[in-house]
Protein backbone atom coordinates (compact mmCIF):
# COMPACT_ATOMS: atom_id res chain seq x y z
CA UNK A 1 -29.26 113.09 -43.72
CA UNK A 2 -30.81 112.28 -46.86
CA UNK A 3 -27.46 111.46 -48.92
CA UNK A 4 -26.38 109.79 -46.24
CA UNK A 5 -28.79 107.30 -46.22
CA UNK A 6 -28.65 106.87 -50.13
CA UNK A 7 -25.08 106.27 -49.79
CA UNK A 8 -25.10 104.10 -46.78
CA UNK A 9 -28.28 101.74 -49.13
CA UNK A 10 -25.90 101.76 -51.88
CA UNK A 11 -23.22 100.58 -49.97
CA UNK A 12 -25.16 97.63 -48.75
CA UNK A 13 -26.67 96.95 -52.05
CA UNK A 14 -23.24 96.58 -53.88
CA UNK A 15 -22.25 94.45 -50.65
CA UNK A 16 -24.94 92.21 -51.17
CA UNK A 17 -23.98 92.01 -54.95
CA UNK A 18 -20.53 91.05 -54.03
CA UNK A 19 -21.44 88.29 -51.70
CA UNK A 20 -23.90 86.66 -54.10
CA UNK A 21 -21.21 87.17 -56.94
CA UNK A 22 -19.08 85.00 -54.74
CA UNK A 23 -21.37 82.43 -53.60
CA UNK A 24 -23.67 82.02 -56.25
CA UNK A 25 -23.08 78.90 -58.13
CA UNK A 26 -20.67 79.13 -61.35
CA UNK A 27 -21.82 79.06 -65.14
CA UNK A 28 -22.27 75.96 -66.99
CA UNK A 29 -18.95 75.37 -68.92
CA UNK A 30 -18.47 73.82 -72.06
CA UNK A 31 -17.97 70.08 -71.71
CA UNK A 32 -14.00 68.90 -70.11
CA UNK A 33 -12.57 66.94 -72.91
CA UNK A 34 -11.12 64.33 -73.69
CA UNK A 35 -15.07 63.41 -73.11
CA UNK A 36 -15.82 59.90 -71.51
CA UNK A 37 -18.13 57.36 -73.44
CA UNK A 38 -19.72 54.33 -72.64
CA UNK A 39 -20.91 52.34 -75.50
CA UNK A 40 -23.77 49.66 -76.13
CA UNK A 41 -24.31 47.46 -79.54
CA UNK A 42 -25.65 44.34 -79.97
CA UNK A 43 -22.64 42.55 -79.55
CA UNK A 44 -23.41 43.96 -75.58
CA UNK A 45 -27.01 43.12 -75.48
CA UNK A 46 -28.70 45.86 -77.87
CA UNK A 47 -32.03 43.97 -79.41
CA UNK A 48 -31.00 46.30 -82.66
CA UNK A 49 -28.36 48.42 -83.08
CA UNK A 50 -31.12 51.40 -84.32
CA UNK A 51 -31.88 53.21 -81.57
CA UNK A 52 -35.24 55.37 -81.94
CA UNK A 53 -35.94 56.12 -77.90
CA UNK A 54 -34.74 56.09 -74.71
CA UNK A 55 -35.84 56.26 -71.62
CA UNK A 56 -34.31 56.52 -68.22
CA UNK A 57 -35.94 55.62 -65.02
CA UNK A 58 -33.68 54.88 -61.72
CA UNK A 59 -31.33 52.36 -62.98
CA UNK A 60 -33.09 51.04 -65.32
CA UNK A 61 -32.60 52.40 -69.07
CA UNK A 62 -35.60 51.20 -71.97
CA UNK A 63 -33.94 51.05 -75.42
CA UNK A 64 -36.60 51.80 -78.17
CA UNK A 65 -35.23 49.93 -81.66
CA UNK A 66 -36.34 49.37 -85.13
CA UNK A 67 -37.04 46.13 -85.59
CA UNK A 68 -35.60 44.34 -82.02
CA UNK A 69 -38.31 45.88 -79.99
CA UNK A 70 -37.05 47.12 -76.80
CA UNK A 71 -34.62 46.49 -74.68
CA UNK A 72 -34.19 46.72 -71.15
CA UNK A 73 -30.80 48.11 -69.60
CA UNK A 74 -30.34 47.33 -65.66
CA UNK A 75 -26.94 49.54 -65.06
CA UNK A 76 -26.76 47.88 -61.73
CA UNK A 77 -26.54 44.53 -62.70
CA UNK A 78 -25.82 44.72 -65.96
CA UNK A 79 -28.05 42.88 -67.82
CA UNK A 80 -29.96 42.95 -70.95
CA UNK A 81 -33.71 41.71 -71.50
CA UNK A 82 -35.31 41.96 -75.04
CA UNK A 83 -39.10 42.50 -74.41
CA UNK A 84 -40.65 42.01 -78.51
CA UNK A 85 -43.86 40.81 -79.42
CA UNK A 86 -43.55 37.61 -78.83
CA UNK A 87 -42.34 37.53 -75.42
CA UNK A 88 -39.92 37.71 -72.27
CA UNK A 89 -38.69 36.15 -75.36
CA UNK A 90 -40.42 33.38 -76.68
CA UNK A 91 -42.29 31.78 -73.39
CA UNK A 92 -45.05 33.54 -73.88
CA UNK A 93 -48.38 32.01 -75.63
CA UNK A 94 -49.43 33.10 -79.09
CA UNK A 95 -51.49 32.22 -82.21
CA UNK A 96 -48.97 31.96 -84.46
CA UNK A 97 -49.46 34.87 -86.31
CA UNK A 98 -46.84 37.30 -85.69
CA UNK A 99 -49.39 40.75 -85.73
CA UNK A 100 -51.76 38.86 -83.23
CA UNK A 101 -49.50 37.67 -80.57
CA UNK A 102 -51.42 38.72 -77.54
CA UNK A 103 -48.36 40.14 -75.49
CA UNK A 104 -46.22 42.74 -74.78
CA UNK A 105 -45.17 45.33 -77.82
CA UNK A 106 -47.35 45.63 -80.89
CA UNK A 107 -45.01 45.65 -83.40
CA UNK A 108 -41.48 45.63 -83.08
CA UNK A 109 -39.95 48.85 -84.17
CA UNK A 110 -40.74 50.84 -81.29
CA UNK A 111 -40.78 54.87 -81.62
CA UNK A 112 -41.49 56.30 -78.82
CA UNK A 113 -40.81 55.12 -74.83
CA UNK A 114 -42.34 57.40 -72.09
CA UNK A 115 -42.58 57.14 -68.61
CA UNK A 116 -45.39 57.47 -66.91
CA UNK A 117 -46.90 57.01 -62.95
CA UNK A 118 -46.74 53.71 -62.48
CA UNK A 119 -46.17 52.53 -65.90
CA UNK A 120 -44.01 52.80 -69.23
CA UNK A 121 -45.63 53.25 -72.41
CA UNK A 122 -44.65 52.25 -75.87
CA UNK A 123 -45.77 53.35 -79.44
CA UNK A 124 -44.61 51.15 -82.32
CA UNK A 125 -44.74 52.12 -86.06
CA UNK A 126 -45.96 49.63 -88.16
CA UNK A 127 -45.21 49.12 -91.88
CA UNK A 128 -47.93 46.95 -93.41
CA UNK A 129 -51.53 46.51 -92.63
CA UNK A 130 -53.03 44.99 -89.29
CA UNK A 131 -50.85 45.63 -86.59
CA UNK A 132 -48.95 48.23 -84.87
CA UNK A 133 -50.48 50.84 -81.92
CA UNK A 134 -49.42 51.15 -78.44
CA UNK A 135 -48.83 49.39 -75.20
CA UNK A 136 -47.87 49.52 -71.54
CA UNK A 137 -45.89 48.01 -69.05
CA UNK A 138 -46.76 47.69 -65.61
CA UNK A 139 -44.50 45.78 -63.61
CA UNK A 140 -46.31 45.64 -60.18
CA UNK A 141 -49.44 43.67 -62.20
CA UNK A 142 -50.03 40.65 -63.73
CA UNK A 143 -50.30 40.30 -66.63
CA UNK A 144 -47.30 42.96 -66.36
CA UNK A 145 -48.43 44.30 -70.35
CA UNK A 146 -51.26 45.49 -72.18
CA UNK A 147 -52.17 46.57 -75.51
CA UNK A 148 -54.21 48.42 -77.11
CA UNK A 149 -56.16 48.72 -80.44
CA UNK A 150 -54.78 51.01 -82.85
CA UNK A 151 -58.02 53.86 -82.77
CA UNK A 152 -59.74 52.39 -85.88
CA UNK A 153 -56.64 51.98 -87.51
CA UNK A 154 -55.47 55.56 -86.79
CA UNK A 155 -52.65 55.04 -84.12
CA UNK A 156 -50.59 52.23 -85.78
CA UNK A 157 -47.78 53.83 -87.28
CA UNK A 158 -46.84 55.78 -83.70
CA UNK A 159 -44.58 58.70 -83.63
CA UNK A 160 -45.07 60.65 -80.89
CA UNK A 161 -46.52 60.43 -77.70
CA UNK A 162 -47.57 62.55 -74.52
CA UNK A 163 -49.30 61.60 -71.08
CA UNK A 164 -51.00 64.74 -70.16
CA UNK A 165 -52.66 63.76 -66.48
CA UNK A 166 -55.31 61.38 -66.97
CA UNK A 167 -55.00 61.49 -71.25
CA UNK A 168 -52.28 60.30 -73.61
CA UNK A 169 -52.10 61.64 -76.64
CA UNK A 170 -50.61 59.43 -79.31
CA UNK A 171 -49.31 60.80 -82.93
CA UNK A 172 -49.24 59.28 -85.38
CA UNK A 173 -49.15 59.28 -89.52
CA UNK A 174 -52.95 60.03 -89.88
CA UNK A 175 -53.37 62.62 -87.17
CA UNK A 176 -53.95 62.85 -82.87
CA UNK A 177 -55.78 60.53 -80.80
CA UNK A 178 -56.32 60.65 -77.75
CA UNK A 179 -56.85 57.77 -74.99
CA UNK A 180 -58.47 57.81 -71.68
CA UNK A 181 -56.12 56.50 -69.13
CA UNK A 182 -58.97 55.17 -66.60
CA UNK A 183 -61.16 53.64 -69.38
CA UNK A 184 -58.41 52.77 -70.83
CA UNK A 185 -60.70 53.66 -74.44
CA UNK A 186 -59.91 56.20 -77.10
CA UNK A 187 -62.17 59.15 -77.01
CA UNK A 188 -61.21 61.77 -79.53
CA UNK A 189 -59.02 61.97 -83.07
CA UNK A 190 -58.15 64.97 -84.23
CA UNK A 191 -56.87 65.69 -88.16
CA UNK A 192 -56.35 68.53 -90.22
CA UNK A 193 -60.61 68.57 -90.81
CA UNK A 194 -60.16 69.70 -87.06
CA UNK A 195 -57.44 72.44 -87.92
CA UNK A 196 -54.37 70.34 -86.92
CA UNK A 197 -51.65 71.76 -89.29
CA UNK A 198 -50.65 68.66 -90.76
CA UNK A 199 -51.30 64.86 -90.07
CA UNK A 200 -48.23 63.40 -89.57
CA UNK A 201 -47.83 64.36 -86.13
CA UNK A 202 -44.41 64.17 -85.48
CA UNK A 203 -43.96 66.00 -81.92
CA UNK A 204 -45.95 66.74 -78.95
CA UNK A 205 -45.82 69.33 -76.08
CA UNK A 206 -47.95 69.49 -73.39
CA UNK A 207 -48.74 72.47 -71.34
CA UNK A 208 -51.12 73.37 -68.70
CA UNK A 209 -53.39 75.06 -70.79
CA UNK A 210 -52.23 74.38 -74.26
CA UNK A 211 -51.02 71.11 -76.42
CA UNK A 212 -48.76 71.85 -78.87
CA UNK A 213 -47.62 69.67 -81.79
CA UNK A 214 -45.49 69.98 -84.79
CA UNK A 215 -46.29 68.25 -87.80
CA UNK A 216 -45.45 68.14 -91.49
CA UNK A 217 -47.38 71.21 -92.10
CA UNK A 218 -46.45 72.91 -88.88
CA UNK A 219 -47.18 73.83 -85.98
CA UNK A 220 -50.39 73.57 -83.96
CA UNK A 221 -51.88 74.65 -80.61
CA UNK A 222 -54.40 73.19 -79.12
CA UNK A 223 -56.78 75.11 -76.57
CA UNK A 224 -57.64 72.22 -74.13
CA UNK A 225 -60.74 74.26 -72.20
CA UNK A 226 -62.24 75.97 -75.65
CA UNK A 227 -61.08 72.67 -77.48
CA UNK A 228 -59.92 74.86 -80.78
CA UNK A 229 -57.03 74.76 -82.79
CA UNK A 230 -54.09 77.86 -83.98
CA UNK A 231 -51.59 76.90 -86.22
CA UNK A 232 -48.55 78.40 -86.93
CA UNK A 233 -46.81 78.03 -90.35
CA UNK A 234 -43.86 80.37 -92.38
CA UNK A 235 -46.39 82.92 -92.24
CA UNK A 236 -46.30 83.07 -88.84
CA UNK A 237 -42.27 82.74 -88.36
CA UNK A 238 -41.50 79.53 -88.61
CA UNK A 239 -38.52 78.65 -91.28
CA UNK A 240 -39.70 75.43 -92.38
CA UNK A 241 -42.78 73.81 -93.55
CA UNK A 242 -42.20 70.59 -91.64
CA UNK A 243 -41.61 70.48 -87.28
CA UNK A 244 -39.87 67.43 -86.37
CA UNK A 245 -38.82 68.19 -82.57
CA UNK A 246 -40.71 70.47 -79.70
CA UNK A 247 -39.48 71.36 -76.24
CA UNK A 248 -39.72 73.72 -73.35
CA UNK A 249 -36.53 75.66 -72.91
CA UNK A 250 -37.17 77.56 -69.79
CA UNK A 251 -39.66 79.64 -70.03
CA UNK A 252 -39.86 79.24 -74.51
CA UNK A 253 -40.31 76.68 -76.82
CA UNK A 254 -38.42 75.69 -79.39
CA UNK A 255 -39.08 73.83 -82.40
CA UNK A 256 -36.60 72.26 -84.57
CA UNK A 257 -37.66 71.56 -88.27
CA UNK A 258 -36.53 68.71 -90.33
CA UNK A 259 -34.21 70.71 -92.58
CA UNK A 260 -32.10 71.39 -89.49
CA UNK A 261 -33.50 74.92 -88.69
CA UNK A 262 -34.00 76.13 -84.92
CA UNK A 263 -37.21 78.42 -84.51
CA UNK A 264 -38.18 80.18 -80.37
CA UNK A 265 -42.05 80.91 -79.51
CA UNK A 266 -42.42 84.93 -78.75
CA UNK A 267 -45.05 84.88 -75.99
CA UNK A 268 -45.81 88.59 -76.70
CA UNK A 269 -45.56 89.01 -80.67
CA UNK A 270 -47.30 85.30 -80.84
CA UNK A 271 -44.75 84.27 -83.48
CA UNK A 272 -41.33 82.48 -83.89
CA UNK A 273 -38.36 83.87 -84.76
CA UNK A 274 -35.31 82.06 -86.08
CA UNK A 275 -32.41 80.73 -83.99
CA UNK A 276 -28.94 81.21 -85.02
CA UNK A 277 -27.10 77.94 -83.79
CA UNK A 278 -22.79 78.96 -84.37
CA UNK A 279 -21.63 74.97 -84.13
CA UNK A 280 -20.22 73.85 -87.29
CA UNK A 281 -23.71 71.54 -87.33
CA UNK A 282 -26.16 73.74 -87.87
CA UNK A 283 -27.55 72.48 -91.00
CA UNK A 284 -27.99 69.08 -90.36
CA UNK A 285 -31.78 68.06 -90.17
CA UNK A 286 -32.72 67.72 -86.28
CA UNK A 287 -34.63 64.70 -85.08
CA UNK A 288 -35.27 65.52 -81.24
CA UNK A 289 -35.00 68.27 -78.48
CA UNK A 290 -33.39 67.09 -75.07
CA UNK A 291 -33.17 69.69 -71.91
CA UNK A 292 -30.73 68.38 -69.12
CA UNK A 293 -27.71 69.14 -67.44
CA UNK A 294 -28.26 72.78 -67.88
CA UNK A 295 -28.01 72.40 -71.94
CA UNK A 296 -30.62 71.80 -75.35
CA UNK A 297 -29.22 68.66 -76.72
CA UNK A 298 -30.27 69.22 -80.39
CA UNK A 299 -29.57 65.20 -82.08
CA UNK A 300 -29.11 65.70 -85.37
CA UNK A 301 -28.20 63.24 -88.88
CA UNK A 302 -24.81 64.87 -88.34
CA UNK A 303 -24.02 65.00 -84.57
CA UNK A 304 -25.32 66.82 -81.93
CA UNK A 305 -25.25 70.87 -81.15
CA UNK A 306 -25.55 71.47 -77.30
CA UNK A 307 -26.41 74.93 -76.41
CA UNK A 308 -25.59 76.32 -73.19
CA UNK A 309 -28.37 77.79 -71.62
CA UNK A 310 -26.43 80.19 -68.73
CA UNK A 311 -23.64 81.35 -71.47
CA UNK A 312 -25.55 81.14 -74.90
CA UNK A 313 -22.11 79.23 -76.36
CA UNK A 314 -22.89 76.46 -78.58
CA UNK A 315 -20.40 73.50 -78.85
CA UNK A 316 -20.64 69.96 -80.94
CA UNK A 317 -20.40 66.19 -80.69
CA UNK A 318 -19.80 63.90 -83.51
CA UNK A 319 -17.84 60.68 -84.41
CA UNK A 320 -14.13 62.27 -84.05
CA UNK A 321 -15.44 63.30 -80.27
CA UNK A 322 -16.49 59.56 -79.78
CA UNK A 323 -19.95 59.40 -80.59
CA UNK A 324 -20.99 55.68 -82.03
CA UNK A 325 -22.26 57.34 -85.04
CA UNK A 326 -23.32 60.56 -86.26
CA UNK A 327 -26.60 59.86 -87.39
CA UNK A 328 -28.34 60.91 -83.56
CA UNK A 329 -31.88 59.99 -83.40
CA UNK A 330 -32.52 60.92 -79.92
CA UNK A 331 -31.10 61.60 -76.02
CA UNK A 332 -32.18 61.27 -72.55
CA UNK A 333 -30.79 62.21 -69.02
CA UNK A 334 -28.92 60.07 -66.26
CA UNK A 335 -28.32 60.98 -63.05
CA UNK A 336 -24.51 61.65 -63.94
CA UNK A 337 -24.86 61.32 -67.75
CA UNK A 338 -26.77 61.88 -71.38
CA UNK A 339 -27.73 58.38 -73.36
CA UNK A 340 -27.52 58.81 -76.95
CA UNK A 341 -29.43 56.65 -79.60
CA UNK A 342 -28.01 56.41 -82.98
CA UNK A 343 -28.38 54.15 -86.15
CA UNK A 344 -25.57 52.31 -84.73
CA UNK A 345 -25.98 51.46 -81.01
CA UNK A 346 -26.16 53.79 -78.11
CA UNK A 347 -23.29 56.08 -76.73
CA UNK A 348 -23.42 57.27 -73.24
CA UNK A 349 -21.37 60.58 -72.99
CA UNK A 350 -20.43 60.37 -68.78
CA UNK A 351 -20.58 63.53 -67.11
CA UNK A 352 -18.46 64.57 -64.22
CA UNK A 353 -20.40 66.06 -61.14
């Protein structure tokens, strides 16, 4: 009776494997090519043709440039609005000094854009003395922007940013601050005389428990309840000195180092260990990490590697697959499509459903 019974559960067993083998959804696939594009300069509205950041929210797309502040996409309508320091442009009042116009961005190359409830932040780099820091847009208010001081001269060259619930933590050459959304004050900086690995902060991650950020000297991890630092360097697994890009890739990380090399967090060994990209980019240095559509979007000086997360295959995307450029600064995801900013306008590869 016995065998039976094991033979009838095994029988149901490879059933139910059969059905789900059927029904379950397929694989990811490489991209279909010919791929689609969709391309935006300035001769199409593009405030600069350097695109640092981008942002997608509904359909509404915020281009972050150097030098033409940002720009504001509405794929519906199709129009362009250039939002710079001076204005919704130039109707705005001012004191005719260009670092101490009172609205909207602090400095026009913008770095960063990132979405928040309710509101869209902004973190310029500056290059000079005075100006620079962050800002935010809040289109149900009036006055719709607001900026903010640059943390005694410590947020003003803005490279990374991250709203962890009621905090945003702002990167930036000279270390971590960190700004309290409801008093709308900064309340902590944090530098390598705190143990962050380096002080150009160049990434950030944020966690339930943990902040990470990569930096030129690494990478760090910061224990929000015990509020202490671990950093992780090439003693600890990591191939390169310098982390430019961090993201969570399921249930890792991965950090991406300016040289171009990949390195994955080991949860249990609490190390990294190398990644071995096969796309005929590999070495090209990696400015940013983008998740979506199933895939890592790794943006690169020479292209793009996508890595498939369900089939581990890695594929490409330059110029001859009609990127704008191949020097890929960074990517973000549409509902039917991945925006890519590059030194010479933005591409939008369209993805079939």
């Amino acid at each position: 009776m016995t065998q039976i019974l094991h033979r009838l559960l095994k029988l149901f067993f490879a059933a139910i494997f059969f059905i789900l083998s059927i029904f379950s959804p397929a694989e990811a696939s490489p991209l279909k090519r010919p791929l689609s594009f969709q391309h935006i300069t300035a001769k199409d509205g593009l405030s600069s043709e350097m695109v640092l950041a981008i942002a997608v929210q509904g359909e509404e797309v915020w281009f972050g440039t150097e030098g033409g502040g940002a720009t504001l996409y509405d794929k519906s309508k199709k129009i362009y609005k250039a939002y710079t320091t001076k204005g919704e442009p130039m109707d705005k009042v001012d004191k005719g000094v260009s670092i101490n116009w009172q609205n909207l961005l602090p400095y026009n190359h913008v770095s960063v854009i990132l979405l928040d409830v309710g509101r869209i932040w902004f973190g310029t780099y500056f290059y000079g003395f005075g100006g620079g820091g962050i800002s935010y847009y809040q289109p149900q208010k009036s006055p719709s922007w607001k900026r903010f001081n640059t943390s005694d001269g410590r947020a003003k060259k803005v490279v990374s940013m991250a709203v962890d619930g009621e905090w945003v933590w702002v990167g930036s050459e000279k270390g971590l601050s960190l700004l309290d959304k409801k008093t709308e004050g900064w309340k902590r900086f944090y530098s390598t005389n705190d143990g962050l690995s380096g002080n150009f902060v160049n990434s950030l991650l944020v966690q339930p428990n943990f902040l990470w950020a990569g930096t030129n000297g690494g990478i760090s991890r910061f224990e929000k309840v015990k509020k202490t630092w671990k950093t992780y360097t090439q003693k600890d697994g990591l191939t390169e000195a310098e982390i430019k890009a961090l993201a969570s890739v399921g249930q890792k990380i991965w950090a991406g180092g300016i040289g171009g090399t990949l390195s994955e967090y080991d949860l249990i060994s609490d190390r990294w260990k190398r990644i071995e990209p096969s796309d005929a980019l590999r070495n090209g240095g990696i400015q940013s990490l983008t998740v979506a559509k199933g895939k890592v979007f790794v943006c690169r000086d020479n292209g793009v590697s996508i890595y498939d997360l369900s089939t581990g295959q890695w594929e490409s995307l330059t110029m001859a697959d009609g990127l704008l450029s191949n020097a890929v600064f960074c990517a973000a995801e549409d509902r039917n499509s991945i925006w890519f900013g590059t030194d010479k306008g933005v591409s939008r590869l369209i993805i079939a459903p």
